[in-house]
N, C-alpha and C. Protein backbone atom coordinates (compact mmCIF):
# COMPACT_ATOMS: atom_id res chain seq x y z
N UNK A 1 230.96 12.16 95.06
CA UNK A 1 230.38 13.42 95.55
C UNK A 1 228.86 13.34 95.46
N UNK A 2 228.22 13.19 97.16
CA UNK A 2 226.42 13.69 96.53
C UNK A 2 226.15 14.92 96.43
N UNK A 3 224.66 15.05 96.31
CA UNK A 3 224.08 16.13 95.93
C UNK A 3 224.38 17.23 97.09
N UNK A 4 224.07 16.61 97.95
CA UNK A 4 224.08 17.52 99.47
C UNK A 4 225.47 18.19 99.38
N UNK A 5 226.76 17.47 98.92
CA UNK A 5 227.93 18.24 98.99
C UNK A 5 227.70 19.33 97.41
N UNK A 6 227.34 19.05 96.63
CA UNK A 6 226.95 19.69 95.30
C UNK A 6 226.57 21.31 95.34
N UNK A 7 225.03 20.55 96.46
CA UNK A 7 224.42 22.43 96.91
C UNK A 7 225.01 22.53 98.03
N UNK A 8 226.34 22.34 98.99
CA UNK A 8 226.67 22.96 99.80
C UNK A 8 228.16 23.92 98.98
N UNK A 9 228.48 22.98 97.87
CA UNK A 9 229.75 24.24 97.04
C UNK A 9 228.79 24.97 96.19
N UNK A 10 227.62 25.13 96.16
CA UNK A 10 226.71 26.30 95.67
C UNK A 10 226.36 26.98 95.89
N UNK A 11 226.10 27.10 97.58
CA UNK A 11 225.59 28.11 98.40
C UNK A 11 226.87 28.59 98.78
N UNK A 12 228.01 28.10 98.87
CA UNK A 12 229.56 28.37 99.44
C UNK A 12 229.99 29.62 98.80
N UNK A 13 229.76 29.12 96.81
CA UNK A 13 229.88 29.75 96.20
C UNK A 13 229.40 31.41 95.99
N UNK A 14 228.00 31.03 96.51
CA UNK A 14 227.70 32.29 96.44
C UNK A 14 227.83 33.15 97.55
N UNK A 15 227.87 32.75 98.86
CA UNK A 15 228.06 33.58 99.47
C UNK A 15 229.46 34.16 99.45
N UNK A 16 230.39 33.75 99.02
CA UNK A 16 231.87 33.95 98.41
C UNK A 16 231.63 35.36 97.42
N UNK A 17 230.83 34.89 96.98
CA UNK A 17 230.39 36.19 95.62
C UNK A 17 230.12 37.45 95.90
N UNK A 18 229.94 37.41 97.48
CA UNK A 18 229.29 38.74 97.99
C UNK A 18 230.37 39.72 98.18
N UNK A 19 230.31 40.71 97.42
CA UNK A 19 231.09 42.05 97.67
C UNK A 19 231.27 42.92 98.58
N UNK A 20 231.68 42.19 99.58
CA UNK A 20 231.57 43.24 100.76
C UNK A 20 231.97 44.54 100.58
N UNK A 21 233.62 44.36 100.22
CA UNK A 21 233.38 45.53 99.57
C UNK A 21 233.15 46.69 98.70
N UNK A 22 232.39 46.52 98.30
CA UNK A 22 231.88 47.23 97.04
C UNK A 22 229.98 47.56 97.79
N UNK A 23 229.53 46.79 98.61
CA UNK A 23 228.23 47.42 99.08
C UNK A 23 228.28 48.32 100.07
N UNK A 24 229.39 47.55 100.76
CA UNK A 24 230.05 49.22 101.79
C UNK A 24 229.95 50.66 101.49
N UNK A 25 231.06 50.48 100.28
CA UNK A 25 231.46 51.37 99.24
C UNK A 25 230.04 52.18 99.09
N UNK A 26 229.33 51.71 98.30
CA UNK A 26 228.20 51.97 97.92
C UNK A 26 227.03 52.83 98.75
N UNK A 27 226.63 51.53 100.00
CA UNK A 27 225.98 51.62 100.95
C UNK A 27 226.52 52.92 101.91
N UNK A 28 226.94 52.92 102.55
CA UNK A 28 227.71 54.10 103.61
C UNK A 28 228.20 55.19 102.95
N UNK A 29 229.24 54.96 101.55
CA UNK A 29 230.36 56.20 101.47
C UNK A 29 229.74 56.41 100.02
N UNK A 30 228.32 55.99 99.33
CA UNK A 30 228.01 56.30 97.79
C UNK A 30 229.05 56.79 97.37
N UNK A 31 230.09 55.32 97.68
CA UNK A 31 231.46 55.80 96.51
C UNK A 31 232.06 54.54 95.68
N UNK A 32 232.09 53.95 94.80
CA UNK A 32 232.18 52.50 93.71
C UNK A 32 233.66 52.79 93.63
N UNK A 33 234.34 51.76 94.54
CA UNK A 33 235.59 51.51 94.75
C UNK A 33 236.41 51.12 93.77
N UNK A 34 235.52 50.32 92.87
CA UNK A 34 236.49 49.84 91.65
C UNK A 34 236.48 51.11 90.33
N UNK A 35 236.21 52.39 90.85
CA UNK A 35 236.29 53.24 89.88
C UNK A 35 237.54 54.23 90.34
N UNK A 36 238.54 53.28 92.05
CA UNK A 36 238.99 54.57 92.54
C UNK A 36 240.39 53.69 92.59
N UNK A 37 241.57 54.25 93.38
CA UNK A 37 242.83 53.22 94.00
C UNK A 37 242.99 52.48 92.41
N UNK A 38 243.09 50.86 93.16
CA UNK A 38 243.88 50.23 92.19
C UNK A 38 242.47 49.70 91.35
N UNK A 39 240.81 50.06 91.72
CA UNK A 39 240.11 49.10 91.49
C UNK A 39 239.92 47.92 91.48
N UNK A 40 240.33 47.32 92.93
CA UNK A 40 239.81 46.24 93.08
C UNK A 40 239.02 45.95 93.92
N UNK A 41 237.71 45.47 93.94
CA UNK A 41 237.12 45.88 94.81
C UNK A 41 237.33 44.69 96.59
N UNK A 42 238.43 45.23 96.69
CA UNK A 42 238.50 43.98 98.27
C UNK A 42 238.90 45.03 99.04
N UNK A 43 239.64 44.85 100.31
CA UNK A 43 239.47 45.14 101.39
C UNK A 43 240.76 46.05 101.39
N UNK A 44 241.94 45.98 100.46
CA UNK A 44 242.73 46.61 101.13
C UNK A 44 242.42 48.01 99.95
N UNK A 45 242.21 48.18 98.89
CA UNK A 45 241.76 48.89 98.14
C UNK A 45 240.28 50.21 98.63
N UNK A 46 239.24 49.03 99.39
CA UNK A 46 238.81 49.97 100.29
C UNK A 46 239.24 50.81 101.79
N UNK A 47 240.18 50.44 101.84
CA UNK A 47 241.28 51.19 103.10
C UNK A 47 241.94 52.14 102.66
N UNK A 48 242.27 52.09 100.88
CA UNK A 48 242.87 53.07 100.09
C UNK A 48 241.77 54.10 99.98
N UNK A 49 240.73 53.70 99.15
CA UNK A 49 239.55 54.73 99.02
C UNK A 49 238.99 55.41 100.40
N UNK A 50 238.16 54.42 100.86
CA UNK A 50 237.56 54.61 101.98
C UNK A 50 237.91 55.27 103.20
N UNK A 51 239.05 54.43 103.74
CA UNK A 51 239.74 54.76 104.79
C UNK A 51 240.25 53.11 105.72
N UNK A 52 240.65 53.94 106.70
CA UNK A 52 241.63 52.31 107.42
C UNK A 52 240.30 51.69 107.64
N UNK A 53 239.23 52.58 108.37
CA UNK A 53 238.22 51.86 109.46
C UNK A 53 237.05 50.67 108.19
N UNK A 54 237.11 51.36 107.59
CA UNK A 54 236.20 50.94 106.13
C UNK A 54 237.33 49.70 105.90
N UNK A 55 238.42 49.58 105.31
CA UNK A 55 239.03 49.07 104.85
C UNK A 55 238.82 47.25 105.87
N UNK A 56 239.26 48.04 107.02
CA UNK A 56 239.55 46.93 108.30
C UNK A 56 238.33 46.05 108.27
N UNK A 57 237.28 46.59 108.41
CA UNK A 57 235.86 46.01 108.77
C UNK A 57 235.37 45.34 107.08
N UNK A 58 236.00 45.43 106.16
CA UNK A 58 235.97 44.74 104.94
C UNK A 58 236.55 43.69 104.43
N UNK A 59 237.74 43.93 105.07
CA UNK A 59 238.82 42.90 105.40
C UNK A 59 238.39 41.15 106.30
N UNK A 60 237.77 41.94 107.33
CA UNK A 60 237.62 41.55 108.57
C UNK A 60 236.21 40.49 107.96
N UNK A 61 234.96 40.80 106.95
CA UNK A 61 234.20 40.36 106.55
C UNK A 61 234.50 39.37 105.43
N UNK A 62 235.66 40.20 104.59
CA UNK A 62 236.30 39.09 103.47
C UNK A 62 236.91 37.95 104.49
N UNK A 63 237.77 37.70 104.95
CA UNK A 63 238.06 36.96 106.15
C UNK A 63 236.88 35.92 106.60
N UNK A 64 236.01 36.06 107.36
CA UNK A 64 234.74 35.59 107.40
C UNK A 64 234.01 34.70 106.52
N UNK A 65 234.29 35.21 105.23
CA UNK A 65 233.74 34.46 104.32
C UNK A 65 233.90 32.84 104.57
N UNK A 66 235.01 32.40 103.87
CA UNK A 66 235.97 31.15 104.30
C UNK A 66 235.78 30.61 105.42
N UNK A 67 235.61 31.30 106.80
CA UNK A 67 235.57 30.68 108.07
C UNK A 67 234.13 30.24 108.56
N UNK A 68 233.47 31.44 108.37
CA UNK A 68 231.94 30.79 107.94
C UNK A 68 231.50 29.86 107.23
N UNK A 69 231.72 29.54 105.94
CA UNK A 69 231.77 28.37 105.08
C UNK A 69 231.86 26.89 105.42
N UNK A 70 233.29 26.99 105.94
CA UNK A 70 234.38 25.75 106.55
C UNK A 70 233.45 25.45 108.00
N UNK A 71 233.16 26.58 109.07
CA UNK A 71 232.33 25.95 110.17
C UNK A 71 230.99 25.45 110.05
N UNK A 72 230.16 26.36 108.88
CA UNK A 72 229.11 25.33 108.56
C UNK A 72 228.91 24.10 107.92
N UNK A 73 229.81 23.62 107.11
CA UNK A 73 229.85 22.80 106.57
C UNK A 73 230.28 21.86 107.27
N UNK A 74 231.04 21.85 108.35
CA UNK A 74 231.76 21.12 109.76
C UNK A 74 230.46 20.46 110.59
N UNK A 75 229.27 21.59 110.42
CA UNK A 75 228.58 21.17 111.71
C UNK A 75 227.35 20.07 110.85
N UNK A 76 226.95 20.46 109.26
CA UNK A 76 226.67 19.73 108.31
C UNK A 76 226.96 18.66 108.07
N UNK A 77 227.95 18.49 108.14
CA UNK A 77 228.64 17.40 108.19
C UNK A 77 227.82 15.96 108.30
N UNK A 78 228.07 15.54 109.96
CA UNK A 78 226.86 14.65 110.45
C UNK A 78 225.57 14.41 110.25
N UNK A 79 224.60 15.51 110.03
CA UNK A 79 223.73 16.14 110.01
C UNK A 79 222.99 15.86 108.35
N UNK A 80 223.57 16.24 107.31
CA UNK A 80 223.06 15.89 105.67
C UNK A 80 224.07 14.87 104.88
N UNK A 81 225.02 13.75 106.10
CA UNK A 81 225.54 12.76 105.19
C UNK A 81 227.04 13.66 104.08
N UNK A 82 226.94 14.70 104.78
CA UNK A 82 227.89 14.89 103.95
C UNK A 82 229.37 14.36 104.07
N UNK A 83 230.42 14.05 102.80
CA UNK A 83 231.86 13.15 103.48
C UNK A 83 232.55 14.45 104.60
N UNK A 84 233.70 14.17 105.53
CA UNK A 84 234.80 14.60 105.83
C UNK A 84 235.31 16.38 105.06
N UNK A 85 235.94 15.33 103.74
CA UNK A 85 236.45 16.26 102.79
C UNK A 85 235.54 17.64 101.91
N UNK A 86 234.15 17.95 102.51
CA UNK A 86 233.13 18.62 102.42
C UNK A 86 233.84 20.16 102.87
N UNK A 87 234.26 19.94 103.33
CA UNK A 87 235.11 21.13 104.06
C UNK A 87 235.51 21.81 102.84
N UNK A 88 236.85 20.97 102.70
CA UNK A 88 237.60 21.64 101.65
C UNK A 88 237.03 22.28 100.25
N UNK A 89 236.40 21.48 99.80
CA UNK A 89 235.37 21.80 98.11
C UNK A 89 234.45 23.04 98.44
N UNK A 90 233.90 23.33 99.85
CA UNK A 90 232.79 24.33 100.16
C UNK A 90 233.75 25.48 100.44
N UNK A 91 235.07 25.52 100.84
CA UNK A 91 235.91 26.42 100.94
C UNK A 91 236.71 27.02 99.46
N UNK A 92 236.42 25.58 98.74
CA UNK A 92 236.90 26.16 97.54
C UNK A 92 236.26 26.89 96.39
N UNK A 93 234.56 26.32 96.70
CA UNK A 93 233.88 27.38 95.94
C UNK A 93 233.95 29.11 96.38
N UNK A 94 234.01 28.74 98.19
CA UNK A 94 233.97 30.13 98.07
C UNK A 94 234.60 30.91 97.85
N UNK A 95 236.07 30.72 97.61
CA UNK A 95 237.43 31.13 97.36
C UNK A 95 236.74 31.68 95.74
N UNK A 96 236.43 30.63 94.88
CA UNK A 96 236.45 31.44 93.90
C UNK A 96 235.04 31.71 93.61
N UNK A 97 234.38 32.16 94.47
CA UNK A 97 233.26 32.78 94.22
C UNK A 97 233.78 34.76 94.96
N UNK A 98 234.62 34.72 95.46
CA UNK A 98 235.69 35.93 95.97
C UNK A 98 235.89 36.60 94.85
N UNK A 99 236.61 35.76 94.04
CA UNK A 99 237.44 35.78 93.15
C UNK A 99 236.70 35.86 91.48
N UNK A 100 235.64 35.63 91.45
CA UNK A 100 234.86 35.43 90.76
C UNK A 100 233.38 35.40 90.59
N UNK A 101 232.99 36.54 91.32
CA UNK A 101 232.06 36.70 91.96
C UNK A 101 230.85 36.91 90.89
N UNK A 102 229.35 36.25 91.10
CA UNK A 102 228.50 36.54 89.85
C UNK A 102 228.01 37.54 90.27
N UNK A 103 228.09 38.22 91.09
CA UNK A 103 227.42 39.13 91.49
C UNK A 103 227.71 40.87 90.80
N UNK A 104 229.17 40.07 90.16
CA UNK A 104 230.01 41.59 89.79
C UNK A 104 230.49 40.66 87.96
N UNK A 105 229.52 40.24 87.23
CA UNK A 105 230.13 40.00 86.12
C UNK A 105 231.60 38.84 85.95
N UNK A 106 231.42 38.24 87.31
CA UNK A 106 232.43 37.29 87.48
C UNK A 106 233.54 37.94 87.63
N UNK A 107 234.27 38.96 87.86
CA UNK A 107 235.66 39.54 88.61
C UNK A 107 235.10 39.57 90.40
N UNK A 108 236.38 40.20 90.71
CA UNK A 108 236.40 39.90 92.27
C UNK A 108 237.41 40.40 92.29
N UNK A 109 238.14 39.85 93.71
CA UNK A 109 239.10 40.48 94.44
C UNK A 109 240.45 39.31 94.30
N UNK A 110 241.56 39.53 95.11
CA UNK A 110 242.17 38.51 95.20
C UNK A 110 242.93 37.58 95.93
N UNK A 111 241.83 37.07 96.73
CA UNK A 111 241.60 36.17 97.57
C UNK A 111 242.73 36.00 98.94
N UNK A 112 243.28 36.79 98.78
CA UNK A 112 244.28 37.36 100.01
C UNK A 112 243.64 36.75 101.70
N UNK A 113 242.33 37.94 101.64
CA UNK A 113 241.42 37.63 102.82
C UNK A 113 241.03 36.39 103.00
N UNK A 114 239.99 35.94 102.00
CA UNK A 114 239.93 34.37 102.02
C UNK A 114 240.44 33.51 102.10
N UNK A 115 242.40 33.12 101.56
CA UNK A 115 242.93 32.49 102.09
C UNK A 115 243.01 32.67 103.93
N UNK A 116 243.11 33.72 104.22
CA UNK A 116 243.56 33.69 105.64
C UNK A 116 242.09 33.12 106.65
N UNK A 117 241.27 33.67 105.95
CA UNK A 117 239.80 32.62 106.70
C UNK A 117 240.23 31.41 106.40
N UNK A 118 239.96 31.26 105.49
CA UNK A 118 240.23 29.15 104.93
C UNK A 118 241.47 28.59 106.13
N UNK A 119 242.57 29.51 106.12
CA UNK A 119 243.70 28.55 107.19
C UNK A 119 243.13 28.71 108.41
N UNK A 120 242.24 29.80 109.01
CA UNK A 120 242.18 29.54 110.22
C UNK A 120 241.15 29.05 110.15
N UNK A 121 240.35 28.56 109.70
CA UNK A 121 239.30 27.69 109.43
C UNK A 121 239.64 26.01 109.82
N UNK A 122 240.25 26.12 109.15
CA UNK A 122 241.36 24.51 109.07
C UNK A 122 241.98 23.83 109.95
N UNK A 123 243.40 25.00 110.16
CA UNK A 123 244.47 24.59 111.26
C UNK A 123 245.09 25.96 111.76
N UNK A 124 244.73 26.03 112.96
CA UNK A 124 245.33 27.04 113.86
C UNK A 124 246.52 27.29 113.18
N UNK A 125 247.27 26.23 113.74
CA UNK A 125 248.85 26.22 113.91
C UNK A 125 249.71 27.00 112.70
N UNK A 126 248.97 26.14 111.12
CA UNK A 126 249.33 26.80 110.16
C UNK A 126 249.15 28.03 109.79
N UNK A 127 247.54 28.70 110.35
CA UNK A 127 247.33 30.15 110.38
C UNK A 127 248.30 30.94 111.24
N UNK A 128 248.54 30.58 112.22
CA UNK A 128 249.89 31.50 112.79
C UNK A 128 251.36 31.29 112.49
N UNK A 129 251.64 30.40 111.88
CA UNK A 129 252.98 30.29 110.98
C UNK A 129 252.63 31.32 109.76
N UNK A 130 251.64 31.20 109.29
CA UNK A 130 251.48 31.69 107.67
C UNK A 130 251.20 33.37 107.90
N UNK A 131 250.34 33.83 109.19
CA UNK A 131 250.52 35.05 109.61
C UNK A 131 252.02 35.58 110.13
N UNK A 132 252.36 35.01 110.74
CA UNK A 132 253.64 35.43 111.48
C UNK A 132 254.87 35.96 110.15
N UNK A 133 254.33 34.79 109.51
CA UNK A 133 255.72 34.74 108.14
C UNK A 133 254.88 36.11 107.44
N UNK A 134 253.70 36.19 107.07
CA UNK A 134 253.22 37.33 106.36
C UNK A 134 253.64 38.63 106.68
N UNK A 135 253.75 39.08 108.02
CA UNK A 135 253.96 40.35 108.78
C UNK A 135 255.56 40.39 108.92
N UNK A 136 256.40 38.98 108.88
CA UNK A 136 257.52 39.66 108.77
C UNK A 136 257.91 39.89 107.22
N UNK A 137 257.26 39.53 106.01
CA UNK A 137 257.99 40.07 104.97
C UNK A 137 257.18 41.07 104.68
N UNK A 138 256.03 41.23 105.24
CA UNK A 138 255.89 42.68 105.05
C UNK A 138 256.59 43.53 105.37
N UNK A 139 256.72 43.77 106.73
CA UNK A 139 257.60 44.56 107.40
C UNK A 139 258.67 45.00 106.99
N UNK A 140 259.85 43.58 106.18
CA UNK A 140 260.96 43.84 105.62
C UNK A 140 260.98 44.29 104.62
N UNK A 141 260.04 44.35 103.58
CA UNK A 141 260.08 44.59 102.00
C UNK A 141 259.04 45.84 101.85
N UNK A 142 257.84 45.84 102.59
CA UNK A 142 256.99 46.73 102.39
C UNK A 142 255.90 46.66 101.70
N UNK A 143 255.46 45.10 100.60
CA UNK A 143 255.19 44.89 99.78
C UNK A 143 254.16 44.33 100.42
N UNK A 144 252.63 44.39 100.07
CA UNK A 144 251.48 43.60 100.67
C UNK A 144 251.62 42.87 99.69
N UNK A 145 251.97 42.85 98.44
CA UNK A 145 251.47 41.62 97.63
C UNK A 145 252.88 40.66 97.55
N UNK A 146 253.98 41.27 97.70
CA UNK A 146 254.94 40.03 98.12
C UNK A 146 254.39 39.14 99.21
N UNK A 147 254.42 39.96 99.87
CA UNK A 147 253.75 39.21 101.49
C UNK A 147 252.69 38.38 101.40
N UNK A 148 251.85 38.64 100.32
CA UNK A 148 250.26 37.67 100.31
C UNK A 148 251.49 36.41 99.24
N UNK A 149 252.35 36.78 98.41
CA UNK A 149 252.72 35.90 97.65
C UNK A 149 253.51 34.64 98.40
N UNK A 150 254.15 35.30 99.09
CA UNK A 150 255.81 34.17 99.84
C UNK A 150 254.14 33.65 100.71
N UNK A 151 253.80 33.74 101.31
CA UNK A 151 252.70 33.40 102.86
C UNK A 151 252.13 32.22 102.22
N UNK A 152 251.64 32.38 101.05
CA UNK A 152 250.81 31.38 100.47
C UNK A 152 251.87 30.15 100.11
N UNK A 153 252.74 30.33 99.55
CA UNK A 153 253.49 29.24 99.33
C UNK A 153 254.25 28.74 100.22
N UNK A 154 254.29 29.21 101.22
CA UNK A 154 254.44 28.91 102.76
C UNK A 154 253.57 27.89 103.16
N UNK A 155 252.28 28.15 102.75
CA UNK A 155 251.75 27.57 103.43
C UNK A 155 251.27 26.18 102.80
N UNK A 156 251.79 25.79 101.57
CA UNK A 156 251.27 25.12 100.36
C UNK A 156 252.44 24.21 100.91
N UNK A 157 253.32 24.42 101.14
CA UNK A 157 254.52 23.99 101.45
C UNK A 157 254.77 23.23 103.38
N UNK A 158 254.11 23.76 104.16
CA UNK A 158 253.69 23.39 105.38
C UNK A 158 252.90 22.39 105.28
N UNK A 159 251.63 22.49 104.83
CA UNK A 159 250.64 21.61 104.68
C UNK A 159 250.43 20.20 104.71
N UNK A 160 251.65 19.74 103.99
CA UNK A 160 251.78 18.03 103.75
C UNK A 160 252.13 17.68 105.50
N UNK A 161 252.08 18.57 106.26
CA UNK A 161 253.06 18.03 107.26
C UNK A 161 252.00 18.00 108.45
N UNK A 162 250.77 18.21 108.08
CA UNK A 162 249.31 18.66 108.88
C UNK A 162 248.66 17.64 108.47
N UNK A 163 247.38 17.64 108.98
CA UNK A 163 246.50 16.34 109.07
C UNK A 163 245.39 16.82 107.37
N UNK A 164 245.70 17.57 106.22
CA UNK A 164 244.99 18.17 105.36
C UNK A 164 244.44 17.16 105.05
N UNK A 165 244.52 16.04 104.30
CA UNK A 165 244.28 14.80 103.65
C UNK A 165 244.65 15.41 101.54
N UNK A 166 244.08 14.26 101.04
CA UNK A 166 244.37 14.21 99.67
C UNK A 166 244.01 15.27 99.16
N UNK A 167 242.50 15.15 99.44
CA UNK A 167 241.64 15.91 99.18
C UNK A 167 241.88 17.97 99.30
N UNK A 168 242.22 17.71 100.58
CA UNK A 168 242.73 19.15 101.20
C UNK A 168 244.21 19.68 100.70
N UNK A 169 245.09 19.09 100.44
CA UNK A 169 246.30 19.29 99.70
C UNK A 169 245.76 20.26 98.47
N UNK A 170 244.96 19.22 97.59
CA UNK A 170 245.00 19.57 96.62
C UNK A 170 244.13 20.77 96.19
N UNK A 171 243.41 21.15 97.13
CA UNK A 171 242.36 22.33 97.36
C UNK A 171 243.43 23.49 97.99
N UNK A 172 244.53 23.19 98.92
CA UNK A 172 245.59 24.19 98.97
C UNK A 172 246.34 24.60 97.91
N UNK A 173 246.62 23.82 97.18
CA UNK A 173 247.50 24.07 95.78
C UNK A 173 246.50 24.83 95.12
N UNK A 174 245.17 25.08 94.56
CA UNK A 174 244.14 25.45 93.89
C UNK A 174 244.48 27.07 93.96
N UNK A 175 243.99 26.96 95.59
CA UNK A 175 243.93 28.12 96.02
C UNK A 175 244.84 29.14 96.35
N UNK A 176 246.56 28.25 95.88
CA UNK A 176 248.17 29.25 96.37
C UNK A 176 247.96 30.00 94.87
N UNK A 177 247.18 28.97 93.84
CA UNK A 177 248.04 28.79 92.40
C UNK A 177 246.71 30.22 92.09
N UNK A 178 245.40 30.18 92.86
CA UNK A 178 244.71 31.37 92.08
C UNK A 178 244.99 32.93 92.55
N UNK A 179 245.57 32.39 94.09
CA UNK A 179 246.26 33.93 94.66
C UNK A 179 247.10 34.67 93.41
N UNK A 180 248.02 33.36 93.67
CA UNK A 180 249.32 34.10 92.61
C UNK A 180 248.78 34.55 91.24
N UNK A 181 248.04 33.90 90.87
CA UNK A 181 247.40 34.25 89.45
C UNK A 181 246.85 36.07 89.08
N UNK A 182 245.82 35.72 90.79
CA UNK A 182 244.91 36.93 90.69
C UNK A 182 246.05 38.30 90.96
N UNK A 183 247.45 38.10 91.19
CA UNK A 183 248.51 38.95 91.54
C UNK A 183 249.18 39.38 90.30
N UNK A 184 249.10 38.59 89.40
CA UNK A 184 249.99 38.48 88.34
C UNK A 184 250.60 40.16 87.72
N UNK A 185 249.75 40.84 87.89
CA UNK A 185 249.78 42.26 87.82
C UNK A 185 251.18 43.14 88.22
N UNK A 186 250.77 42.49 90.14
CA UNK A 186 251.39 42.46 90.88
C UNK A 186 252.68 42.35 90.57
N UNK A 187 252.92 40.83 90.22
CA UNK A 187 254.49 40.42 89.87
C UNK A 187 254.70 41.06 89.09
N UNK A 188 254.48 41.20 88.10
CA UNK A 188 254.93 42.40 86.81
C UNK A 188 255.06 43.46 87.59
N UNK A 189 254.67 44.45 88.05
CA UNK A 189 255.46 45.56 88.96
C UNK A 189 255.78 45.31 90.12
N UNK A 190 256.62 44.12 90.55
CA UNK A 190 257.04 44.01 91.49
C UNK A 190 258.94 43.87 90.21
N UNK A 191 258.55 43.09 89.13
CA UNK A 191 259.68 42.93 88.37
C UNK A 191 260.41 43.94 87.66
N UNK A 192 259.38 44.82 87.81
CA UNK A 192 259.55 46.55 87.01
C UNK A 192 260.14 47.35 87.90
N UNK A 193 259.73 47.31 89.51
CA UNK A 193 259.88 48.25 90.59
C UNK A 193 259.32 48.75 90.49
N UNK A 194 258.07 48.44 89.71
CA UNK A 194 257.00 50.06 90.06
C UNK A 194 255.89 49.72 91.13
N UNK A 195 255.45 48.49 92.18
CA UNK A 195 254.74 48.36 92.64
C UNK A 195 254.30 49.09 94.09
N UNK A 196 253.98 49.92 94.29
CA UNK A 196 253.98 50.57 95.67
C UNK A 196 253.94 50.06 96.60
N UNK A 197 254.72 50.48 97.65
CA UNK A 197 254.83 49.86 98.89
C UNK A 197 253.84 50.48 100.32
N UNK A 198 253.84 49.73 101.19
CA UNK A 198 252.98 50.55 102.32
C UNK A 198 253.52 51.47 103.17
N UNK A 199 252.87 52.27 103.42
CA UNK A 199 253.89 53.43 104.66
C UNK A 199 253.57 53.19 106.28
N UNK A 200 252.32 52.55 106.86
CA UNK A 200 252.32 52.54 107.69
C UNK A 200 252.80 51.05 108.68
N UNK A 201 254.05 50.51 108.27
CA UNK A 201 254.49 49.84 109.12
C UNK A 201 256.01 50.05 108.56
């Protein structure tokens, strides 16, 4: 690994760190999201507080993160000597710069959005398998965080069968294993039955 790939998972990192939503929050509705809902400050939590339109356009920026990342570092590439596998490591800081943001005392959100930038960042094909499968267990169960859970290991599980390389495998596993982590909550009231479900689908 050179330097050039070094400060490109540094700048990855931080722009990962950025709270979209929570400056929203702030900025537009002078309202601190992680004091409201479930407190977390990401995108679907601001759809709880905020509203859908707030929520969507937070979402839509968490999203971004990852895809922005992955295309600059693509076009970098050639350009500062950086390897191939530059991709993956600059996607992975920013994942847990989401997730771990310095900007907020190192908490964050949980990386829901950012996975779905990172796959379509990557590979089409797998982003619309891993969406398609997402929306139908939503649909059936009701559960956004089942749905972020089964999708990811869906897609951890697809992967070997795509052009990822070593490198990229193992940056998918990173990133199924910190979803589920940052859920863990989740699973516990999903095991209780107390986890709420969505009403509008």
């Amino acid at each position: 690994m050179n330097i050039q790939t070094i400060i490109t998972m540094i700048l990855s990192y931080l722009y990962g760190s950025i709270p979209f939503a929570l400056v929203i929050g702030i900025v537009f509705y002078h309202t601190d999201i992680r004091k409201f809902g479930s407190g977390n400050p990401g995108g679907s939590n601001a759809g709880r507080v905020l509203g859908a339109k707030a929520g969507l356009i937070c979402i839509i920026l968490d999203i971004s993160k990852c895809f922005v990342v992955v295309e600059l570092t693509k076009l970098l590439t050639g350009t500062f000597d950086l390897p191939p596998y530059a991709i993956y490591l600059s996607a992975l800081a920013c994942v847990i710069g989401h997730c771990y943001s310095v900007f907020m005392k190192f908490k964050g959100g949980k990386a829901v959005s950012v996975f779905f930038g990172y796959i379509l960042a990557t590979n089409f094909i797998v982003f619309a398998i891993v969406g398609l499968f997402f929306l139908a267990v939503l649909k059936i169960t009701k559960y956004v965080s089942l749905a972020s859970i089964s999708c990811a290991l869906v897609m951890m599980a697809i992967t070997p069968f795509f052009h990822y390389g070593p490198v990229g495998l193992c940056v998918n596993a990173v990133i199924v294993l910190l979803l589920i982590y940052k859920h863990r909550a989740n699973i516990t009231r999903l095991r209780n039955k107390t986890e709420n479900k969505i009403t509008w689908m």
